[in-house]
PDB file of N, CA and C in Angstrom:
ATOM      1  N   UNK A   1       7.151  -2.395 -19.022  1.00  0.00           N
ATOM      2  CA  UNK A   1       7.260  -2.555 -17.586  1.00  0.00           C
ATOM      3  C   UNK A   1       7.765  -1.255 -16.973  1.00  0.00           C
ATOM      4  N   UNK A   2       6.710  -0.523 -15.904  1.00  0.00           N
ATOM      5  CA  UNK A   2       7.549   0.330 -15.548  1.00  0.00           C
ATOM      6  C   UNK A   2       7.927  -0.293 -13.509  1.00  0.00           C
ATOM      7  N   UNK A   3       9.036   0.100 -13.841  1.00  0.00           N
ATOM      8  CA  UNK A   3       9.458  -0.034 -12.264  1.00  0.00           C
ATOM      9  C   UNK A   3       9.036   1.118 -11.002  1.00  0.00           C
ATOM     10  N   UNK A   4       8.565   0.066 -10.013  1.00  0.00           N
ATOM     11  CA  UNK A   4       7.604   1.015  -8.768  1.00  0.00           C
ATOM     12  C   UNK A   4       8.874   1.805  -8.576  1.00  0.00           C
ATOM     13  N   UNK A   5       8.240   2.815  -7.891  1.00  0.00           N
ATOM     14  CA  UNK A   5       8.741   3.785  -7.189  1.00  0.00           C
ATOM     15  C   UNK A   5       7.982   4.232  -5.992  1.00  0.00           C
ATOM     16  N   UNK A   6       8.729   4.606  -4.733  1.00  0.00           N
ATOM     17  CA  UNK A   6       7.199   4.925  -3.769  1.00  0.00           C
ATOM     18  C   UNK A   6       7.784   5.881  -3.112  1.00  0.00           C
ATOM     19  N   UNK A   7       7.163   6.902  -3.029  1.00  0.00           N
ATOM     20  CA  UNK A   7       7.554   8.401  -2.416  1.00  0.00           C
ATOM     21  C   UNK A   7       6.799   8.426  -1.163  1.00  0.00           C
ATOM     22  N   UNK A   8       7.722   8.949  -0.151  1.00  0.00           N
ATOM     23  CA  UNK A   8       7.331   9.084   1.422  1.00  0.00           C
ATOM     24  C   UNK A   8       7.094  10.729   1.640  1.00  0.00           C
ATOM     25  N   UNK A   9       5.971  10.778   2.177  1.00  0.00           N
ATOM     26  CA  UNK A   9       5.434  11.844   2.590  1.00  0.00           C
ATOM     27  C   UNK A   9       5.252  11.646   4.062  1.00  0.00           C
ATOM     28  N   UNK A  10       5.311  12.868   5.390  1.00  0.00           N
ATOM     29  CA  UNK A  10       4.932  12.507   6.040  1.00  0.00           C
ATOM     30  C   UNK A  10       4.249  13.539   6.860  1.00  0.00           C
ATOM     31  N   UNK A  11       3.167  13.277   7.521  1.00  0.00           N
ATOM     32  CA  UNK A  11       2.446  14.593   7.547  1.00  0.00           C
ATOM     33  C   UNK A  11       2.588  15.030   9.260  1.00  0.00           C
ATOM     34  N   UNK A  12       1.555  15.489   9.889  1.00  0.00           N
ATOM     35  CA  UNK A  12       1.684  15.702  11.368  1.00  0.00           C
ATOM     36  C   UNK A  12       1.148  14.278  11.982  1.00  0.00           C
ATOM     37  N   UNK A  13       0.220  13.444  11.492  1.00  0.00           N
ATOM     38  CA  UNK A  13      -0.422  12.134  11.812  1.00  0.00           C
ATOM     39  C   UNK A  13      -0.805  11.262  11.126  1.00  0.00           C
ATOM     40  N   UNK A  14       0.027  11.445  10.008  1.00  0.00           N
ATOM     41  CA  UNK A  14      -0.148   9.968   9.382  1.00  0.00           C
ATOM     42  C   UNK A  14       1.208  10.367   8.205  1.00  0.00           C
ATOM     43  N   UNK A  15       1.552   9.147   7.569  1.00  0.00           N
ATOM     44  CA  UNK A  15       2.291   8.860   6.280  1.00  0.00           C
ATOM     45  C   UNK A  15       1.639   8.719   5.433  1.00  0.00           C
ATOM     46  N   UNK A  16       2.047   8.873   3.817  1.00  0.00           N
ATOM     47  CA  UNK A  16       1.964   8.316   2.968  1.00  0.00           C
ATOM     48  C   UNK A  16       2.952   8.113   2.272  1.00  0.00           C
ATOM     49  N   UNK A  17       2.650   6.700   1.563  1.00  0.00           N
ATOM     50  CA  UNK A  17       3.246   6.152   0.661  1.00  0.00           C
ATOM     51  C   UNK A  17       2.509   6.297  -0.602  1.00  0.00           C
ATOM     52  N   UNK A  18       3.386   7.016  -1.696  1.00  0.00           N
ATOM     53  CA  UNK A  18       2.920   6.967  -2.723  1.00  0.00           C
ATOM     54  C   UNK A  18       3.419   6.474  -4.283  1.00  0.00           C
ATOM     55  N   UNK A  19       2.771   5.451  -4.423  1.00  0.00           N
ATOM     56  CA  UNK A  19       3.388   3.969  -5.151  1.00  0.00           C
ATOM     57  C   UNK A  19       2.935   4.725  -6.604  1.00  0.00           C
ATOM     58  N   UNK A  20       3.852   4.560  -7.498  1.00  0.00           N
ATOM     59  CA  UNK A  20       4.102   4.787  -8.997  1.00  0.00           C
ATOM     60  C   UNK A  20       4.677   3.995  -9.820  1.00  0.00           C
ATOM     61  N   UNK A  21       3.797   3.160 -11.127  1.00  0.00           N
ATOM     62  CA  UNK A  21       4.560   2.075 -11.433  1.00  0.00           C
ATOM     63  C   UNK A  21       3.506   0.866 -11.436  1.00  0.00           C
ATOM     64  N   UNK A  22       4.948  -0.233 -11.250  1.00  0.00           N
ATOM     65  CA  UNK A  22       3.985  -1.967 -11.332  1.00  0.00           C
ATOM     66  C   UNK A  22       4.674  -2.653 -10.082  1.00  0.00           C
ATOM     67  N   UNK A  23       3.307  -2.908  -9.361  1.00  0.00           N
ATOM     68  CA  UNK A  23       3.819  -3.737  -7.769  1.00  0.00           C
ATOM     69  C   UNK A  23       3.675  -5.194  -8.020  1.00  0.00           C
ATOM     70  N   UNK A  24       4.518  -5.796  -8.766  1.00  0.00           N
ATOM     71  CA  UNK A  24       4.364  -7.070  -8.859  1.00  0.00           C
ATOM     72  C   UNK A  24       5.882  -8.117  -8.050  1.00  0.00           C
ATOM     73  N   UNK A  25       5.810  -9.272  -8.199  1.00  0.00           N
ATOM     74  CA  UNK A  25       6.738  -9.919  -7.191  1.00  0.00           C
ATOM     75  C   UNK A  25       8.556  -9.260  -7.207  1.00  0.00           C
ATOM     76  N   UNK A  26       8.775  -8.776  -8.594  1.00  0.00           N
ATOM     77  CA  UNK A  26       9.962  -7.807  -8.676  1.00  0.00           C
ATOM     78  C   UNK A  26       9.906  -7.222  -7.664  1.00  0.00           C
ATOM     79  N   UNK A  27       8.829  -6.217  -7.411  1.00  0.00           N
ATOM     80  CA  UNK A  27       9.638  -4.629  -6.752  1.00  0.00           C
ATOM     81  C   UNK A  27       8.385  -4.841  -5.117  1.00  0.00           C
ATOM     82  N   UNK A  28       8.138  -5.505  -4.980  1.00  0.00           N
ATOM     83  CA  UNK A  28       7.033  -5.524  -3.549  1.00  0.00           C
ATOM     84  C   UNK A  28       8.183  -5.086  -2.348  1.00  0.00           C
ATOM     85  N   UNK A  29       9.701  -5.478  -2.883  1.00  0.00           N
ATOM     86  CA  UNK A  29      10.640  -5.132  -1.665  1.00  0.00           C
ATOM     87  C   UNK A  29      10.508  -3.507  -1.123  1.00  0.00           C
ATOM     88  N   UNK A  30      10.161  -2.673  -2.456  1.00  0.00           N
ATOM     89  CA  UNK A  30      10.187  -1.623  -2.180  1.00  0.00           C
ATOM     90  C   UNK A  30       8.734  -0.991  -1.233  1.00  0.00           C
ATOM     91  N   UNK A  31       7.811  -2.174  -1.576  1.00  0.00           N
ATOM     92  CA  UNK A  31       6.469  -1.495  -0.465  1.00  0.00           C
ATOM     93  C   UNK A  31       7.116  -1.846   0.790  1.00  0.00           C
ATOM     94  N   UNK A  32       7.647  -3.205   1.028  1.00  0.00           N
ATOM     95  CA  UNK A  32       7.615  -3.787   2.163  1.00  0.00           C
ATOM     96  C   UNK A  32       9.037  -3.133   3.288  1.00  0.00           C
ATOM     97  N   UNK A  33      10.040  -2.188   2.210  1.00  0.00           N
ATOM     98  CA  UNK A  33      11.048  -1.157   2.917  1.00  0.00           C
ATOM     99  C   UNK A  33      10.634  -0.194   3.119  1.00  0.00           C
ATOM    100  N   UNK A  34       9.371   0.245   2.809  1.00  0.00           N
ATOM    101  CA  UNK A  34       9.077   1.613   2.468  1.00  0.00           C
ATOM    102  C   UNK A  34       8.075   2.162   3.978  1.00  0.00           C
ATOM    103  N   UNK A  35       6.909   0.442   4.040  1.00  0.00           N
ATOM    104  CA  UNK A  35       6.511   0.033   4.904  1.00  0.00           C
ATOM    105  C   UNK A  35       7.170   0.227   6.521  1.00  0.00           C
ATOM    106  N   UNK A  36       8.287  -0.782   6.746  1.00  0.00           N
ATOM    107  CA  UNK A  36       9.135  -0.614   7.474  1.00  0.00           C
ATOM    108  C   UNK A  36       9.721   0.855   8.262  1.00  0.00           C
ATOM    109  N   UNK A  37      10.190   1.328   7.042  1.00  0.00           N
ATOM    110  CA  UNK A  37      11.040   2.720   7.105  1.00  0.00           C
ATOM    111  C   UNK A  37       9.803   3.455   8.342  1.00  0.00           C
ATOM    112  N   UNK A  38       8.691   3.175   7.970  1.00  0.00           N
ATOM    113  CA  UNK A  38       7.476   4.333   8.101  1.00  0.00           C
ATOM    114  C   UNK A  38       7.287   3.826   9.297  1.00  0.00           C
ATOM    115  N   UNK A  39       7.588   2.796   9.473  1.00  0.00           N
ATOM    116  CA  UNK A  39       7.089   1.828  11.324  1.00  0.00           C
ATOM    117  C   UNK A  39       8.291   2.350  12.289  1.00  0.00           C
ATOM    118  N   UNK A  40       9.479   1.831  11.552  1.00  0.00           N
ATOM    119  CA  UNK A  40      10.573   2.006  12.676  1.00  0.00           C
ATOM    120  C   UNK A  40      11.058   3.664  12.718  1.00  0.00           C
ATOM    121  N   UNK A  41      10.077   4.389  11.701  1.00  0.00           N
ATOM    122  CA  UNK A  41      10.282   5.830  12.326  1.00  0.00           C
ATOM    123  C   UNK A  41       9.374   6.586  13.274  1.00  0.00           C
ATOM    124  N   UNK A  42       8.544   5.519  13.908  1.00  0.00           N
ATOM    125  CA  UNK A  42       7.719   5.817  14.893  1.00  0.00           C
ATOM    126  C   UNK A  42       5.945   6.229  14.330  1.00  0.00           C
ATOM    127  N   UNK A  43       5.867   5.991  13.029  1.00  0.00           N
ATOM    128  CA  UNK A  43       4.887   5.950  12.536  1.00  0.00           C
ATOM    129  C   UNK A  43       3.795   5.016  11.872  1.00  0.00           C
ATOM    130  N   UNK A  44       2.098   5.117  12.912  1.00  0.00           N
ATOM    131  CA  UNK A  44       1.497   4.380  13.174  1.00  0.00           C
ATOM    132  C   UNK A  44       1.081   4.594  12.065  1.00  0.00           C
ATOM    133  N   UNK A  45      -0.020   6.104  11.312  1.00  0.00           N
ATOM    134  CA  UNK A  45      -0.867   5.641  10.380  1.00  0.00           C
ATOM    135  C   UNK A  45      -0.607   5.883   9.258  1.00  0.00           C
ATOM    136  N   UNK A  46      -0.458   4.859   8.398  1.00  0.00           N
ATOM    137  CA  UNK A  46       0.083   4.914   7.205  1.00  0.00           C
ATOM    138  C   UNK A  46      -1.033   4.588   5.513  1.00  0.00           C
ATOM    139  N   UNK A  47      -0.841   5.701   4.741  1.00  0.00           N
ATOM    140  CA  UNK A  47      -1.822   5.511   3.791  1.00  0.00           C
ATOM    141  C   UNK A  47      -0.863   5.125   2.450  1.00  0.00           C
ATOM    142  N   UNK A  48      -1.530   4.466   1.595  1.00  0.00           N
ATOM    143  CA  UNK A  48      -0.758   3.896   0.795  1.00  0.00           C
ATOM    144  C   UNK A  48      -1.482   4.491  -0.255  1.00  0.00           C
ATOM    145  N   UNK A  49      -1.243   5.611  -1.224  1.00  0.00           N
ATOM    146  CA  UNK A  49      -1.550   6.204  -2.478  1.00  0.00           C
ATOM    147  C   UNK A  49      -1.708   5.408  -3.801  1.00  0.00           C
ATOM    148  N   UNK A  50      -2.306   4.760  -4.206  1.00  0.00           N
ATOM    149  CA  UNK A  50      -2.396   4.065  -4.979  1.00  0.00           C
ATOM    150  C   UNK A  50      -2.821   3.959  -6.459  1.00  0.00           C
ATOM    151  N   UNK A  51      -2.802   6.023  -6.609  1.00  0.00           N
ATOM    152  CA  UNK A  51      -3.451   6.601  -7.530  1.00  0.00           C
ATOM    153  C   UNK A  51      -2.937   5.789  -9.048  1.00  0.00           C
ATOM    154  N   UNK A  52      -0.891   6.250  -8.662  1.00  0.00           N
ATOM    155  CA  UNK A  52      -0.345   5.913  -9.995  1.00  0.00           C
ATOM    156  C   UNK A  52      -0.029   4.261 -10.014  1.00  0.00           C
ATOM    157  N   UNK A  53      -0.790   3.436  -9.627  1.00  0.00           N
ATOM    158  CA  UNK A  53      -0.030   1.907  -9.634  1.00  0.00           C
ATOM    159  C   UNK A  53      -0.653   1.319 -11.361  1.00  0.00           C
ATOM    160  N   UNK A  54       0.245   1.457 -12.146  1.00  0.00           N
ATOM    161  CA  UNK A  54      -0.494   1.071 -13.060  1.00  0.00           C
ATOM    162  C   UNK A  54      -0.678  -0.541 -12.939  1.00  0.00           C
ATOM    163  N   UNK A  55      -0.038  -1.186 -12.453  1.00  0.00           N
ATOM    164  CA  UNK A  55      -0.392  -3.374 -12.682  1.00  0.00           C
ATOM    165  C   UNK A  55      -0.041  -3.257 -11.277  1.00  0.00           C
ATOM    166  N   UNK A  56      -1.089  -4.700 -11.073  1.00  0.00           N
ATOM    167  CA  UNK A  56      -0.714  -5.004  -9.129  1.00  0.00           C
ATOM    168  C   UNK A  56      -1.064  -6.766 -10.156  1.00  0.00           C
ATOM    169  N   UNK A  57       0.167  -7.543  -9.450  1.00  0.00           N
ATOM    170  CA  UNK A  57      -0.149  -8.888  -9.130  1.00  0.00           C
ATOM    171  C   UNK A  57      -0.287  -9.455  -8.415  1.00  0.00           C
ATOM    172  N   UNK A  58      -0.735 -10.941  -8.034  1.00  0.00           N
ATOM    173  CA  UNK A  58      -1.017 -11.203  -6.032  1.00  0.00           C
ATOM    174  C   UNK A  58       0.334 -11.279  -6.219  1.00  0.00           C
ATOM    175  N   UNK A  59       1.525 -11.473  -6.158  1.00  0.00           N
ATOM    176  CA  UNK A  59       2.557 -11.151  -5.347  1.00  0.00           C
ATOM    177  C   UNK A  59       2.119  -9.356  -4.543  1.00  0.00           C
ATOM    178  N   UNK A  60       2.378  -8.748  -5.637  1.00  0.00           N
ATOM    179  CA  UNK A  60       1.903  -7.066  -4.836  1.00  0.00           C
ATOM    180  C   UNK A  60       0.671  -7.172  -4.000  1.00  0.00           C
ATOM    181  N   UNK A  61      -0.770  -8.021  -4.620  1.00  0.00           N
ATOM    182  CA  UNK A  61      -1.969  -7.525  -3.271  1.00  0.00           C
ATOM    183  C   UNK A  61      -1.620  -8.589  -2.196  1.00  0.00           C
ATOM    184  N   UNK A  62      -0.437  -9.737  -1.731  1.00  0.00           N
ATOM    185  CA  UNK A  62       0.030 -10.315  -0.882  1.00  0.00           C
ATOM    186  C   UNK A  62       0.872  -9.675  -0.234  1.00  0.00           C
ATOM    187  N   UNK A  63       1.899  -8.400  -0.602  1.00  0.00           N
ATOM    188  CA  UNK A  63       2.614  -7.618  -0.189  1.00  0.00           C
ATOM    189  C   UNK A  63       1.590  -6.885   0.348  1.00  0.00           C
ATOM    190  N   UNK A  64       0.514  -5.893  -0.031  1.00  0.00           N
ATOM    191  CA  UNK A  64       0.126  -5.031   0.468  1.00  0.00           C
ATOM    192  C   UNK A  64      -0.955  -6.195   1.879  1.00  0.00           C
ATOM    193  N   UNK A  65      -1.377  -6.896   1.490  1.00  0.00           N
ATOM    194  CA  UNK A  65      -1.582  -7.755   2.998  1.00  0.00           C
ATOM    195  C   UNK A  65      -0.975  -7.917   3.770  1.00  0.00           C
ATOM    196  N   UNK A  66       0.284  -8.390   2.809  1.00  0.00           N
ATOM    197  CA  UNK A  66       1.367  -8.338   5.075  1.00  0.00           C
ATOM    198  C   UNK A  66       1.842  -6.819   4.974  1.00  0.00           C
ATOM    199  N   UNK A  67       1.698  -6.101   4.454  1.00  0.00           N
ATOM    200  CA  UNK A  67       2.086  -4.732   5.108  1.00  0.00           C
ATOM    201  C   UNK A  67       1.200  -4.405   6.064  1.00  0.00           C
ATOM    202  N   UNK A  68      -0.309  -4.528   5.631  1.00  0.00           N
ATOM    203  CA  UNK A  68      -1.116  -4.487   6.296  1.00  0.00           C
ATOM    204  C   UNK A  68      -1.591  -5.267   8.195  1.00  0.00           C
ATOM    205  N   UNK A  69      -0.952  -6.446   7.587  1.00  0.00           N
ATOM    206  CA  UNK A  69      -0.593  -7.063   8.906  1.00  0.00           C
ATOM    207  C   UNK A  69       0.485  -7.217   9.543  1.00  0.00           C
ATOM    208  N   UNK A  70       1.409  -6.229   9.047  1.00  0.00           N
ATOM    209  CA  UNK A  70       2.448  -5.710   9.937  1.00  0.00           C
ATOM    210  C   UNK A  70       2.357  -4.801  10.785  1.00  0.00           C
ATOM    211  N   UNK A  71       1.673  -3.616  10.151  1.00  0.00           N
ATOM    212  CA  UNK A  71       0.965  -2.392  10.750  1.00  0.00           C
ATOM    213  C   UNK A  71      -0.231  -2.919  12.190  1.00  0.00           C
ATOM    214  N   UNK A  72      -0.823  -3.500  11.632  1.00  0.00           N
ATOM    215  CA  UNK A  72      -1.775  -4.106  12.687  1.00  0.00           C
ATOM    216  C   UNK A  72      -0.798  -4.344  13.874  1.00  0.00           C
ATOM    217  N   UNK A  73      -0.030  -5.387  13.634  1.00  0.00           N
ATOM    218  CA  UNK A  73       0.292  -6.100  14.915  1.00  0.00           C
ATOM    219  C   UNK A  73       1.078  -4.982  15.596  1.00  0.00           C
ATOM    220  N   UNK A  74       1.828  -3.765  14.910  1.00  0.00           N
ATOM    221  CA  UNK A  74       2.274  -3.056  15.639  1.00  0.00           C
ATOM    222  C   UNK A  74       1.499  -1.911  16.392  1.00  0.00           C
ATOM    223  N   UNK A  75       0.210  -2.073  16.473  1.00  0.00           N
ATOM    224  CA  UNK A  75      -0.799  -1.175  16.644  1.00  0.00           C
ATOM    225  C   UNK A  75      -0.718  -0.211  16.053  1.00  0.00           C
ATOM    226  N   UNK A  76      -0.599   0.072  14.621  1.00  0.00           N
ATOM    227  CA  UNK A  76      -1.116   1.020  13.902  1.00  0.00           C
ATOM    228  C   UNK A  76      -2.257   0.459  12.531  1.00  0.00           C
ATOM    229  N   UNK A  77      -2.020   2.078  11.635  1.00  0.00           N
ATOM    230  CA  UNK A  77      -3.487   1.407  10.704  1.00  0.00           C
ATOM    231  C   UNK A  77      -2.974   1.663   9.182  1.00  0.00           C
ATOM    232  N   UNK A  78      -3.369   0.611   8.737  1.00  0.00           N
ATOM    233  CA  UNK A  78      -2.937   1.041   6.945  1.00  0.00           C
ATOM    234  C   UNK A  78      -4.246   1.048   5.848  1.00  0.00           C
ATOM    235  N   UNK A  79      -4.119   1.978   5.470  1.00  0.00           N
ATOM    236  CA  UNK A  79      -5.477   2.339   4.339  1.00  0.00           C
ATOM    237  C   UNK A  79      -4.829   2.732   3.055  1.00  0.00           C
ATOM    238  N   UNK A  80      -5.196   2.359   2.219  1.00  0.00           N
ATOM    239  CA  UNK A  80      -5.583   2.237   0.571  1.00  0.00           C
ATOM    240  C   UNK A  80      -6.108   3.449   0.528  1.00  0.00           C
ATOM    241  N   UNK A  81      -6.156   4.538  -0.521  1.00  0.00           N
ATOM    242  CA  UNK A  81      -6.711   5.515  -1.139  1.00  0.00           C
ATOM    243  C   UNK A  81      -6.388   5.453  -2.335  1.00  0.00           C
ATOM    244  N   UNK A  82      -7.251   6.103  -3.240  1.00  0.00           N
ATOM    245  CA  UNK A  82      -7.668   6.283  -4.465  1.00  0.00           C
ATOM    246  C   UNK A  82      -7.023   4.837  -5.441  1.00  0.00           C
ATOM    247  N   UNK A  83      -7.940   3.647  -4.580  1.00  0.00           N
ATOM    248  CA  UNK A  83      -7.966   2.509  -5.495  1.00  0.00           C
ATOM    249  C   UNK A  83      -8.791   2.620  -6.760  1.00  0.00           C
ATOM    250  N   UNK A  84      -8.351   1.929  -7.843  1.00  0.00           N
ATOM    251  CA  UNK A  84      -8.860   1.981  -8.865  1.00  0.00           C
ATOM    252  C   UNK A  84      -8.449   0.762  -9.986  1.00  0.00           C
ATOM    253  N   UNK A  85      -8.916   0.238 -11.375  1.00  0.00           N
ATOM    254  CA  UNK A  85      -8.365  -0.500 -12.137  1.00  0.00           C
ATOM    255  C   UNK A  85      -7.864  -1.885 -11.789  1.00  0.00           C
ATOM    256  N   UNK A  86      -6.758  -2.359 -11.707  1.00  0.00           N
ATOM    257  CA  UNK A  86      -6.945  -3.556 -11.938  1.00  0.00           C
ATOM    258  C   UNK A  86      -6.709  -3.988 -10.146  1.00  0.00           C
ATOM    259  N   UNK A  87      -6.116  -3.236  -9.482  1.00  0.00           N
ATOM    260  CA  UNK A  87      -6.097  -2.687  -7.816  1.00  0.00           C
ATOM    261  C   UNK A  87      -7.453  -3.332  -7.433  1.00  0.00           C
ATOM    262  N   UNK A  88      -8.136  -2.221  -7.795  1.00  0.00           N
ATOM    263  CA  UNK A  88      -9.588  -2.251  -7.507  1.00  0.00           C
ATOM    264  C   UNK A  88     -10.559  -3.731  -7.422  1.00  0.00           C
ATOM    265  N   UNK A  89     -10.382  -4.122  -8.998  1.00  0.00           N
ATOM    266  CA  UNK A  89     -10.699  -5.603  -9.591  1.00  0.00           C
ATOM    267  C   UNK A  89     -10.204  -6.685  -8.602  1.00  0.00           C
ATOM    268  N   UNK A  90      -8.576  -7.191  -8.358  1.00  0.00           N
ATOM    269  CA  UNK A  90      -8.420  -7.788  -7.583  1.00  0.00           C
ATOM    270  C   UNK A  90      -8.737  -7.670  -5.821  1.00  0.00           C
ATOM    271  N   UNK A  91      -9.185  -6.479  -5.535  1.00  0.00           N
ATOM    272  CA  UNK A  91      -9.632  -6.698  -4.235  1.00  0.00           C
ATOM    273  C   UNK A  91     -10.821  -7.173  -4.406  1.00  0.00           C
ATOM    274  N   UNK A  92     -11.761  -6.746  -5.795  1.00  0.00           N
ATOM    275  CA  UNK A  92     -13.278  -7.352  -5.322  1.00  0.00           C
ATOM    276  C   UNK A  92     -13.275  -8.571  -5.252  1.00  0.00           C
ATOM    277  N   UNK A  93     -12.416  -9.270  -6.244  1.00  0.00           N
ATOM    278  CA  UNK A  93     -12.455 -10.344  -6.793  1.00  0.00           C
ATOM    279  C   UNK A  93     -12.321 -11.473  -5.709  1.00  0.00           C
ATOM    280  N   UNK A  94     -11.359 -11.159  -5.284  1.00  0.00           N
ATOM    281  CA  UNK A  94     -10.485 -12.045  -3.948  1.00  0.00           C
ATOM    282  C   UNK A  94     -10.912 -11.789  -2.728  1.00  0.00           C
ATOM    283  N   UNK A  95     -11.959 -10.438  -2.590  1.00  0.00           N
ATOM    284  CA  UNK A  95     -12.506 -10.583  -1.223  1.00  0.00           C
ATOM    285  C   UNK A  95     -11.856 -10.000  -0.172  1.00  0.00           C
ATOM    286  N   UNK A  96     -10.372  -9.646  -0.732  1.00  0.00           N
ATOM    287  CA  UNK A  96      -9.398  -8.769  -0.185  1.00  0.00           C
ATOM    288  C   UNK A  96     -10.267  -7.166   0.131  1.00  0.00           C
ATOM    289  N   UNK A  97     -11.179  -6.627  -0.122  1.00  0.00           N
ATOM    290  CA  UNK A  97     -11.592  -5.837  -0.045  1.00  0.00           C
ATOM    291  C   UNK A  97     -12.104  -5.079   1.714  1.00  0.00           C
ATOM    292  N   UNK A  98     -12.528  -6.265   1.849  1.00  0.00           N
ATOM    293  CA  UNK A  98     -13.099  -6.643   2.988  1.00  0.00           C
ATOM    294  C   UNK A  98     -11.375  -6.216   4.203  1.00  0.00           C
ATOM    295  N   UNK A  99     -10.534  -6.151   3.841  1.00  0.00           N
ATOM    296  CA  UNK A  99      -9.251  -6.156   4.577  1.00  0.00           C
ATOM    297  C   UNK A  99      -8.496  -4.988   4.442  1.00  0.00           C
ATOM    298  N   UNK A 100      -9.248  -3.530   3.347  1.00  0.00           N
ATOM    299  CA  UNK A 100      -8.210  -2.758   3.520  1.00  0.00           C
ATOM    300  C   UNK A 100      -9.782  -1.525   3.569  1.00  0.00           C
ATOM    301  N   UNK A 101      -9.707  -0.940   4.377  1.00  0.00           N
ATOM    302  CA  UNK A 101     -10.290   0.446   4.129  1.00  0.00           C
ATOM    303  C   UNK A 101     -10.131   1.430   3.461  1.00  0.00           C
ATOM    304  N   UNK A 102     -10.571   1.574   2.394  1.00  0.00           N
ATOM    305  CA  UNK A 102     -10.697   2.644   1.412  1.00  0.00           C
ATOM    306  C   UNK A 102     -11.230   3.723   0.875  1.00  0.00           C
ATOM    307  N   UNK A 103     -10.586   4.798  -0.091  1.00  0.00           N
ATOM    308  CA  UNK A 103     -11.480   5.812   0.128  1.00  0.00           C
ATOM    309  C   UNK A 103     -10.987   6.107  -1.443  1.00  0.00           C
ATOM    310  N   UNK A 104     -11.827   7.195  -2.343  1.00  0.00           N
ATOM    311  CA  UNK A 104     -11.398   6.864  -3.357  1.00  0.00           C
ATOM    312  C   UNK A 104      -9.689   8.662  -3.497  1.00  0.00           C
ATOM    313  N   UNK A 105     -10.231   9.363  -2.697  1.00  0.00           N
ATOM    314  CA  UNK A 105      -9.195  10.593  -2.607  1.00  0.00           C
ATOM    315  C   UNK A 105      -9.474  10.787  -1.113  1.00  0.00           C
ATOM    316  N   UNK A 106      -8.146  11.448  -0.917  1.00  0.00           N
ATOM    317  CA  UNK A 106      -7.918  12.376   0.765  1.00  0.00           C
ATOM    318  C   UNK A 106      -7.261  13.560   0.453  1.00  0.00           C
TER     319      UNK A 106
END
C-alpha cells in the first residue's frame, strides 16, 4: 500500500494537483483538501495529474466526482490528465468517462 500524496502546483491559469500513490476510501481526504485548498484560494481551473496514481477504488473515482462537482457548482473546471490503468478501466467501465475531460499529457 502506498499512501497518496498530492502536490500543488500552481500556474498563471490553472492548478494542478498531482496525485502519487493509492486513492482509495483511506486517503480521498487528501484529494478532497487538496481540492478545496485550490477553490478557496481563488482558483477556478484545476487539473488533476493522474500520471503516478497507482490503485483508484470507487471510493477515490466517487471522490474525484464530487471534486468534480464541487468545481462545477463553483463555476470552475476540473480535468483528468494523463489517465491510464486501472483509472482509465474504471472510467470506461462505469461510464464515468463521459464526466471528466481528458487528455492523455499537458
Amino acid at each position: 500500500m502506498t499512501a497518496l500524496s498530492v502536490a500543488i502546483t500552481h500556474e498563471a491559469a490553472r492548478t494542478i494537483l498531482t496525485l502519487h500513490g493509492e486513492l482509495d476510501i483511506l486517503s480521498t481526504i487528501r484529494l478532497t483538501d487538496a481540492v478545496d485548498a485550490a477553490l478557496y484560494g481563488g482558483r477556478q481551473q484545476i487539473l488533476v495529474d493522474v500520471a503516478n496514481l497507482t490503485f483508484c477504488d470507487s471510493s477515490g473515482l466517487w471522490a474525484l466526482i464530487r471534486a468534480k462537482r464541487t468545481v462545477t457548482a463553483m463555476g470552475g473546471t476540473l480535468e483528468l490528465i494523463n489517465v491510464h490503468g486501472i483509472l482509465q478501466r474504471l472510467l470506461e467501465i462505469t461510464g464515468a468517462a463521459q464526466v471528466f475531460p481528458t487528455a492523455s499529457a499537458r
